[in-house]
N, C-alpha and C. Protein backbone atom coordinates (compact mmCIF):
# COMPACT_ATOMS: atom_id res chain seq x y z
N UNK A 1 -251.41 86.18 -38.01
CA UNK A 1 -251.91 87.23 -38.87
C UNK A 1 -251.33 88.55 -38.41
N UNK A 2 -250.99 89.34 -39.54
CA UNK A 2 -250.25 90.51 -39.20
C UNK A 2 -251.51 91.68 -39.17
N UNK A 3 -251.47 92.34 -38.49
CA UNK A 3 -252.88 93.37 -37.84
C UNK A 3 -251.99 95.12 -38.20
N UNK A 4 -251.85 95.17 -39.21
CA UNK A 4 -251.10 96.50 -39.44
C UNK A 4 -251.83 97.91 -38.84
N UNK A 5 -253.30 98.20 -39.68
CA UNK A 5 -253.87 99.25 -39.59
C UNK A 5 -255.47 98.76 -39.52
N UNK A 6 -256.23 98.45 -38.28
CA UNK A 6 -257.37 98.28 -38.44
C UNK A 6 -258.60 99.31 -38.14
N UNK A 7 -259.44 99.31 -38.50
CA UNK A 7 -259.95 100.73 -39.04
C UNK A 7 -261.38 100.25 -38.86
N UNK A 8 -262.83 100.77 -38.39
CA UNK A 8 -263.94 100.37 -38.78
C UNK A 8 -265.13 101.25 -39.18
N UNK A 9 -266.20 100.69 -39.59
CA UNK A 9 -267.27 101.21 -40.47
C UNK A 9 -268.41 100.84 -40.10
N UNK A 10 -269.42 101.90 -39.32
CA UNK A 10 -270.49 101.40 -38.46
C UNK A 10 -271.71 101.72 -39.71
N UNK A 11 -272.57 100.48 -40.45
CA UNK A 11 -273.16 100.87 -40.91
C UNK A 11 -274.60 100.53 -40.64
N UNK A 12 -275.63 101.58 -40.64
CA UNK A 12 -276.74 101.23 -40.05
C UNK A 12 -278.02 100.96 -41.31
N UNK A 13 -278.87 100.37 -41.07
CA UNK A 13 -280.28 100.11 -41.81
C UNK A 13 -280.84 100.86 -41.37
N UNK A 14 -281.65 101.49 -43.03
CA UNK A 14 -282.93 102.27 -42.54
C UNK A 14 -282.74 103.55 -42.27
N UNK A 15 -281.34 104.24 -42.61
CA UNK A 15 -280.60 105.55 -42.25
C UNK A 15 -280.19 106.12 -43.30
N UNK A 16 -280.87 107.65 -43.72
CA UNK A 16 -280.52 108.47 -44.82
C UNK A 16 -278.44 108.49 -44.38
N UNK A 17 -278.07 108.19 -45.59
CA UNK A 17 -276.30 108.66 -45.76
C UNK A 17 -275.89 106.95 -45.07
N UNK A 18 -276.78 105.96 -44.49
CA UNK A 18 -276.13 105.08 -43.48
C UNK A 18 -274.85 104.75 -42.69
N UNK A 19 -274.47 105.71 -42.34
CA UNK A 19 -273.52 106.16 -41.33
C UNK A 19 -273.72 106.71 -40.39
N UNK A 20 -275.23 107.07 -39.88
CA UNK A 20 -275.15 107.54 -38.44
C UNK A 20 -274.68 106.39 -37.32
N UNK A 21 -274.81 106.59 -36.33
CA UNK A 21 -274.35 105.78 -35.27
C UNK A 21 -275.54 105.20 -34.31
N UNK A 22 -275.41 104.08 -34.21
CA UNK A 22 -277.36 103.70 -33.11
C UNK A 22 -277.70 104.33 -32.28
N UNK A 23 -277.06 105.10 -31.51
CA UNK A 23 -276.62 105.52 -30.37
C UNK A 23 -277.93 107.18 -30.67
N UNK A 24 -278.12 107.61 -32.11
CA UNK A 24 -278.87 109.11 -32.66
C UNK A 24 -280.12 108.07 -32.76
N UNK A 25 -280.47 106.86 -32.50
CA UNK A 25 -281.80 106.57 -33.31
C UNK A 25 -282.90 106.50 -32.42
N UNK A 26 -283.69 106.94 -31.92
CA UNK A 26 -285.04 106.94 -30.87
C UNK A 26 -284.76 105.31 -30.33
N UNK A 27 -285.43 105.03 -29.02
CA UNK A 27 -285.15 103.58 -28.69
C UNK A 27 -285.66 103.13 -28.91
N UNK A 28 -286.95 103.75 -29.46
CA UNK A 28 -288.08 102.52 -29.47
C UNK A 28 -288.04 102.11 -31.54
N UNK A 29 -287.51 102.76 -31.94
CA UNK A 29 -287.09 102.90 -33.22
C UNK A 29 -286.34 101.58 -33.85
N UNK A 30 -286.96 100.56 -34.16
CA UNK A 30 -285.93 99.14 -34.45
C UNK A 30 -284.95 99.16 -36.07
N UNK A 31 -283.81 99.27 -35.32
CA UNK A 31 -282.89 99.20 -35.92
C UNK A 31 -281.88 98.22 -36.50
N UNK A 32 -281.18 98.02 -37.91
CA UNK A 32 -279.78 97.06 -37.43
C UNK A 32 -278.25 97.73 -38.10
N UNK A 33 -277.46 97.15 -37.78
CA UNK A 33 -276.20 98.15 -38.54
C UNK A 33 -275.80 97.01 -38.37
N UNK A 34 -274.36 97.02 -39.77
CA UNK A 34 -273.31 96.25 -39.56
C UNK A 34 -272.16 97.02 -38.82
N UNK A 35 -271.02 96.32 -38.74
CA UNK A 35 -269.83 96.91 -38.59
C UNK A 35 -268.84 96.14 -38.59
N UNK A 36 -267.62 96.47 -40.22
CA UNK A 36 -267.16 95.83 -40.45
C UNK A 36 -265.61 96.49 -40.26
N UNK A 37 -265.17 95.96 -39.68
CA UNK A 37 -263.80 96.07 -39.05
C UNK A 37 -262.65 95.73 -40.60
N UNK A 38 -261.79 96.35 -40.66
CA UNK A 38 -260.96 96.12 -41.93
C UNK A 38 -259.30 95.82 -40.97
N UNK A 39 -259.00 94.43 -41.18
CA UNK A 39 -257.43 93.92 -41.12
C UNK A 39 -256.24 93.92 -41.88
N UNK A 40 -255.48 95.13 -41.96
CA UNK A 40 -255.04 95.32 -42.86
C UNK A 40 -253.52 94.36 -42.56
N UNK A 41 -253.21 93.79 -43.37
CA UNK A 41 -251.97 92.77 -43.97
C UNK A 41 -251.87 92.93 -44.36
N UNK A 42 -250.66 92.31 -45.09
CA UNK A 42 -249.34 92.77 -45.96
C UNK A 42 -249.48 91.30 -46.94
N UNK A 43 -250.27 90.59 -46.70
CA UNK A 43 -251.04 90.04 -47.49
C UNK A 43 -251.84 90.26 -48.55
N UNK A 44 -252.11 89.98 -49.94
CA UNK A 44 -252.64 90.23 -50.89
C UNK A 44 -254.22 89.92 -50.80
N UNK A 45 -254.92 89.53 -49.59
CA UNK A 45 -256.46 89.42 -49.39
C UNK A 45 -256.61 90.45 -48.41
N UNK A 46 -257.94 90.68 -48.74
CA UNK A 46 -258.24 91.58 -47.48
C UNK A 46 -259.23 90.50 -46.41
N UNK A 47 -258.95 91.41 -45.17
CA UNK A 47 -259.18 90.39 -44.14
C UNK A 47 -260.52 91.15 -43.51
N UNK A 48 -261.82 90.77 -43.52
CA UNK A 48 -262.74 91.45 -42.96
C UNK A 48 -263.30 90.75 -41.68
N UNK A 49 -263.69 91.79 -40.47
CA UNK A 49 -264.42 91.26 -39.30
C UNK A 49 -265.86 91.81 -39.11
N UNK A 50 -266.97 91.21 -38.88
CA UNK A 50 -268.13 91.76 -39.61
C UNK A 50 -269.03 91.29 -38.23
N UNK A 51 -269.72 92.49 -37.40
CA UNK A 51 -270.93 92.11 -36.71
C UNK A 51 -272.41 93.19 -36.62
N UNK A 52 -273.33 92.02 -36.41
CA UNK A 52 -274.57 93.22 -35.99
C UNK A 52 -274.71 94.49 -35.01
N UNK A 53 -274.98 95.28 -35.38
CA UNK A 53 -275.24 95.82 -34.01
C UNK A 53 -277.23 95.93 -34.02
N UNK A 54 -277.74 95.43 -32.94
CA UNK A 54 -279.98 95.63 -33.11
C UNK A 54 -280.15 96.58 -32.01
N UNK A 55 -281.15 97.48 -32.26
CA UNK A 55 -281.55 98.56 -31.35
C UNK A 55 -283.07 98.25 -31.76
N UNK A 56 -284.06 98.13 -30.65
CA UNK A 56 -285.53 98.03 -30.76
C UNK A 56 -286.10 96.76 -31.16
N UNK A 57 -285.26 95.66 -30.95
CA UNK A 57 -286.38 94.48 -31.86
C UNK A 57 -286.28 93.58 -30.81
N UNK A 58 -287.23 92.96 -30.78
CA UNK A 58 -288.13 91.88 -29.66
C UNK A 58 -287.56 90.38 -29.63
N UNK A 59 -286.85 89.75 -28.64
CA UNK A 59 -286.37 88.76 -29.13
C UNK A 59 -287.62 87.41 -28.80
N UNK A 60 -286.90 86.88 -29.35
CA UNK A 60 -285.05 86.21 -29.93
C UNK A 60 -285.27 86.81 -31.70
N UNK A 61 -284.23 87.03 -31.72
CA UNK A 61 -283.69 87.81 -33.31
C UNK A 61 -282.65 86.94 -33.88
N UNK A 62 -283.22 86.44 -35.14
CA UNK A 62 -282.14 85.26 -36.04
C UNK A 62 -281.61 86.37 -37.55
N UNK A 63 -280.15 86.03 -37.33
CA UNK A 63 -279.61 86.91 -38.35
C UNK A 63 -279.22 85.91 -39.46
N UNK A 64 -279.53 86.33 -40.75
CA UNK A 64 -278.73 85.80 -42.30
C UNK A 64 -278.38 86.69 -42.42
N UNK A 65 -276.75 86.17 -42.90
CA UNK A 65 -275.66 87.62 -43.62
C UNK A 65 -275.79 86.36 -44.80
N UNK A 66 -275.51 87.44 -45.58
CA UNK A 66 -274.85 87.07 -47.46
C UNK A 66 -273.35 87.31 -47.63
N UNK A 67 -272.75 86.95 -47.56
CA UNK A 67 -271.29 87.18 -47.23
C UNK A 67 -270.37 87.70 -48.33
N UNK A 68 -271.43 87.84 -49.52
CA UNK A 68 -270.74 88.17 -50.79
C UNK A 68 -269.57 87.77 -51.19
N UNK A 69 -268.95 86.70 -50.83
CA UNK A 69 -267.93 85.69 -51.34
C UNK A 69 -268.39 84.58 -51.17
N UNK A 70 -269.79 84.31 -51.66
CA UNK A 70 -270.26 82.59 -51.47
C UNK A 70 -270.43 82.11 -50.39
N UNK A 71 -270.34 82.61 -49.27
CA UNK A 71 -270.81 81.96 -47.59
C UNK A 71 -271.94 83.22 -47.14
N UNK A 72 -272.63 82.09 -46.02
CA UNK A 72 -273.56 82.66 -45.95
C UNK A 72 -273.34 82.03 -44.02
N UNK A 73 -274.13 83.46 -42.96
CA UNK A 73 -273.75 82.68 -41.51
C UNK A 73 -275.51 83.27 -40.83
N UNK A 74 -275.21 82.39 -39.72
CA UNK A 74 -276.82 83.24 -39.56
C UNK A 74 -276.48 83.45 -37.56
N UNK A 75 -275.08 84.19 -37.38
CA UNK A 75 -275.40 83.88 -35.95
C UNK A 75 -274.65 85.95 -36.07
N UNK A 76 -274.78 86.77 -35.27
CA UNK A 76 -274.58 87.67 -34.76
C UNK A 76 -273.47 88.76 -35.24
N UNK A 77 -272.36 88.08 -34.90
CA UNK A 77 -270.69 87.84 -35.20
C UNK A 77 -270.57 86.81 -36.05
N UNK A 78 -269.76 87.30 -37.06
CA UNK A 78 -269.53 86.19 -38.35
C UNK A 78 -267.59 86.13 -38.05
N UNK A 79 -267.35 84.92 -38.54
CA UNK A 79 -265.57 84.88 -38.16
C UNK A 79 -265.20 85.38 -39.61
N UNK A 80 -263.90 86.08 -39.12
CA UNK A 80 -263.53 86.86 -40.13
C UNK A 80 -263.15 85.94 -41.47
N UNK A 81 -263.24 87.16 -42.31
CA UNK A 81 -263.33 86.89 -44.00
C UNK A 81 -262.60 87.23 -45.02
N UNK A 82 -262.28 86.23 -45.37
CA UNK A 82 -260.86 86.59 -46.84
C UNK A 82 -261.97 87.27 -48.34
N UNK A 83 -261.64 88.32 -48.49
CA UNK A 83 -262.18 88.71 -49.66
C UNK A 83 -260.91 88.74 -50.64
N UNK A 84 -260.54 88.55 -51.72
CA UNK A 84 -259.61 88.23 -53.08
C UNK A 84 -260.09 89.72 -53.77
N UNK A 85 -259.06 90.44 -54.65
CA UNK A 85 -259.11 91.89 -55.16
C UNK A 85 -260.91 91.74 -55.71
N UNK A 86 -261.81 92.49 -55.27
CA UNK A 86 -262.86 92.94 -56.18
C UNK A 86 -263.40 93.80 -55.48
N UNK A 87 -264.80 93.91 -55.48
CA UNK A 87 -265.86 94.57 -54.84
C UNK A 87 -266.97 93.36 -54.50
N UNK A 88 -267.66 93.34 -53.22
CA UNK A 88 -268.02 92.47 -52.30
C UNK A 88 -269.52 93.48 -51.80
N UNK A 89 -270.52 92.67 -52.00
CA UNK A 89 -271.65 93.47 -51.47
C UNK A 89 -271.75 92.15 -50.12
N UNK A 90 -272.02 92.99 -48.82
CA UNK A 90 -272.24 92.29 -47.65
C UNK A 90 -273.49 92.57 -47.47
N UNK A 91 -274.54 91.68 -47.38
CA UNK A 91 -276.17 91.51 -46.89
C UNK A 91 -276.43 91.09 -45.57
N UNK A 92 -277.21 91.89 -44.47
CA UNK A 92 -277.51 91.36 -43.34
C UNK A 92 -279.21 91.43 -43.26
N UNK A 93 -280.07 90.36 -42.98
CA UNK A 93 -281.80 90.50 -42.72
C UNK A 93 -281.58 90.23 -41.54
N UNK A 94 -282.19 90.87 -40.51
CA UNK A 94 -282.39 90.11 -39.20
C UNK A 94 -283.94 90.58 -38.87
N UNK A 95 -284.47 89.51 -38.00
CA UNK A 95 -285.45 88.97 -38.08
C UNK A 95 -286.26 88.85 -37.28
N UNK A 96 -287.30 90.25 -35.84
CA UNK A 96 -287.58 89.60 -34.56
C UNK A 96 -288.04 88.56 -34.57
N UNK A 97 -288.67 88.59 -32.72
CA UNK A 97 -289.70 87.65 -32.27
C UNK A 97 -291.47 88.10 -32.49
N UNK A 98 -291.65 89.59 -32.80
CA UNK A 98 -292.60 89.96 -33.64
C UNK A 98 -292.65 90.19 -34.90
N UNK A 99 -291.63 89.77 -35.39
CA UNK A 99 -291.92 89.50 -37.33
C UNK A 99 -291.50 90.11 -38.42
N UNK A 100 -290.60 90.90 -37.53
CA UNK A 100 -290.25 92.34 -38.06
C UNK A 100 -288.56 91.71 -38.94
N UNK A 101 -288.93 92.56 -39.96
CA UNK A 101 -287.20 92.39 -40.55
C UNK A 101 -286.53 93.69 -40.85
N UNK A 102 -285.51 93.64 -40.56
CA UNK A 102 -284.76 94.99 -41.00
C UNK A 102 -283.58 94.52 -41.47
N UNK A 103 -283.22 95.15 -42.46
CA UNK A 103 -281.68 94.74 -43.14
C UNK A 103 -280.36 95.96 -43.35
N UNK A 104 -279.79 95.58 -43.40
CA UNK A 104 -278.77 96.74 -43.85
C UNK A 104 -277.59 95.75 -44.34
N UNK A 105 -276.74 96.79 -45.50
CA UNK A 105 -275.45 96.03 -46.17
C UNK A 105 -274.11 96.91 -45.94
N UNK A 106 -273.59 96.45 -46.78
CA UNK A 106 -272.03 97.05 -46.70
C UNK A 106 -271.11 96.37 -47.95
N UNK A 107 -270.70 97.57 -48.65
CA UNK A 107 -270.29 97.12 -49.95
C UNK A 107 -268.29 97.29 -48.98
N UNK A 108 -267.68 96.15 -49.89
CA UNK A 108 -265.98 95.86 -49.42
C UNK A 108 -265.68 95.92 -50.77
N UNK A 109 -264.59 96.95 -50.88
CA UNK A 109 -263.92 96.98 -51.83
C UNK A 109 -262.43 96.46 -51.66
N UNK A 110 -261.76 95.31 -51.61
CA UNK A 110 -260.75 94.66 -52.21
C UNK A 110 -259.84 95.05 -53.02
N UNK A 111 -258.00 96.02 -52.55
CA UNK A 111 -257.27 96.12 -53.46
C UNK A 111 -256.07 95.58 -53.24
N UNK A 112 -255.64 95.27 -54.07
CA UNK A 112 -254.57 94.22 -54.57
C UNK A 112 -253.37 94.28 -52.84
N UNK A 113 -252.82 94.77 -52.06
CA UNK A 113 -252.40 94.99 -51.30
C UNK A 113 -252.80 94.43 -50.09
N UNK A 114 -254.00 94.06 -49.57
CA UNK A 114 -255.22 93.64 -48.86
C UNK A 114 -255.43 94.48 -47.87
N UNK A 115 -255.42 96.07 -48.04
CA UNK A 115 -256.18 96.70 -47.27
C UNK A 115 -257.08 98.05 -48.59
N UNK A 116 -258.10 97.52 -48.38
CA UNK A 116 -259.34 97.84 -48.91
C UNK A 116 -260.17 98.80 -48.53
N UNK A 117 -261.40 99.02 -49.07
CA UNK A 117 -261.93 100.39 -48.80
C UNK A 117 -263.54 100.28 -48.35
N UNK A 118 -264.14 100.39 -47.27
CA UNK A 118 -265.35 99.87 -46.97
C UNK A 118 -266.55 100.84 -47.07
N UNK A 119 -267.29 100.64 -48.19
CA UNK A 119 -267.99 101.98 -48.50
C UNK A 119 -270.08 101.81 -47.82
């Protein structure tokens, strides 16, 4: 795989604008963010790398992503992902050991070139 320009997008749950960084959120404050890494090729798919980041939640913590191309993973780190030209909504719930769920997404936009725009 050719790795031209990779670029990433820390997005958090539960955050006015969801782009702050975990790092601004109180600790005791339970949090989750994605962060989806963009592989840019010279390939006509775009190539996405996609993980949690959890601040404040009680384990053990089980993650479902929606993968918005028909797969679905439920572990932390998901292996990277061929998205085909469109727009791609990414879903993450994760889930403590006290009951708690917090989610956050990440929309992939897919253009014909396969480096895309992660909003």
């Amino acid at each position: 795989m050719n790795r031209i320009a990779p670029t990433s997008v820390l997005m958090a749950g539960c955050l006015a604008g969801g782009l702050s960084p975990l790092a601004t959120l109180a600790e005791d404050a339970p949090a989750v963010a994605i962060v989806a890494e963009n592989l840019c090729t010279d390939r006509p798919v775009k190539i996405v790398a996609l993980y949690a980041k959890v601040a404040g939640l009680t384990p053990p913590v089980s993650y479902h992503w929606n993968l918005g191309n028909g797969k679905e993973w439920n572990e932390p780190e998901v292996p990277e992902q061929e998205y085909e030209v469109g727009r791609y909504d990414v879903l993450l719930a994760v889930k403590d050991g006290a009951g708690r769920i917090r989610k956050a997404s990440v929309a992939i936009e897919a253009e014909s070139h396969g480096c895309g725009v992660m909003k």
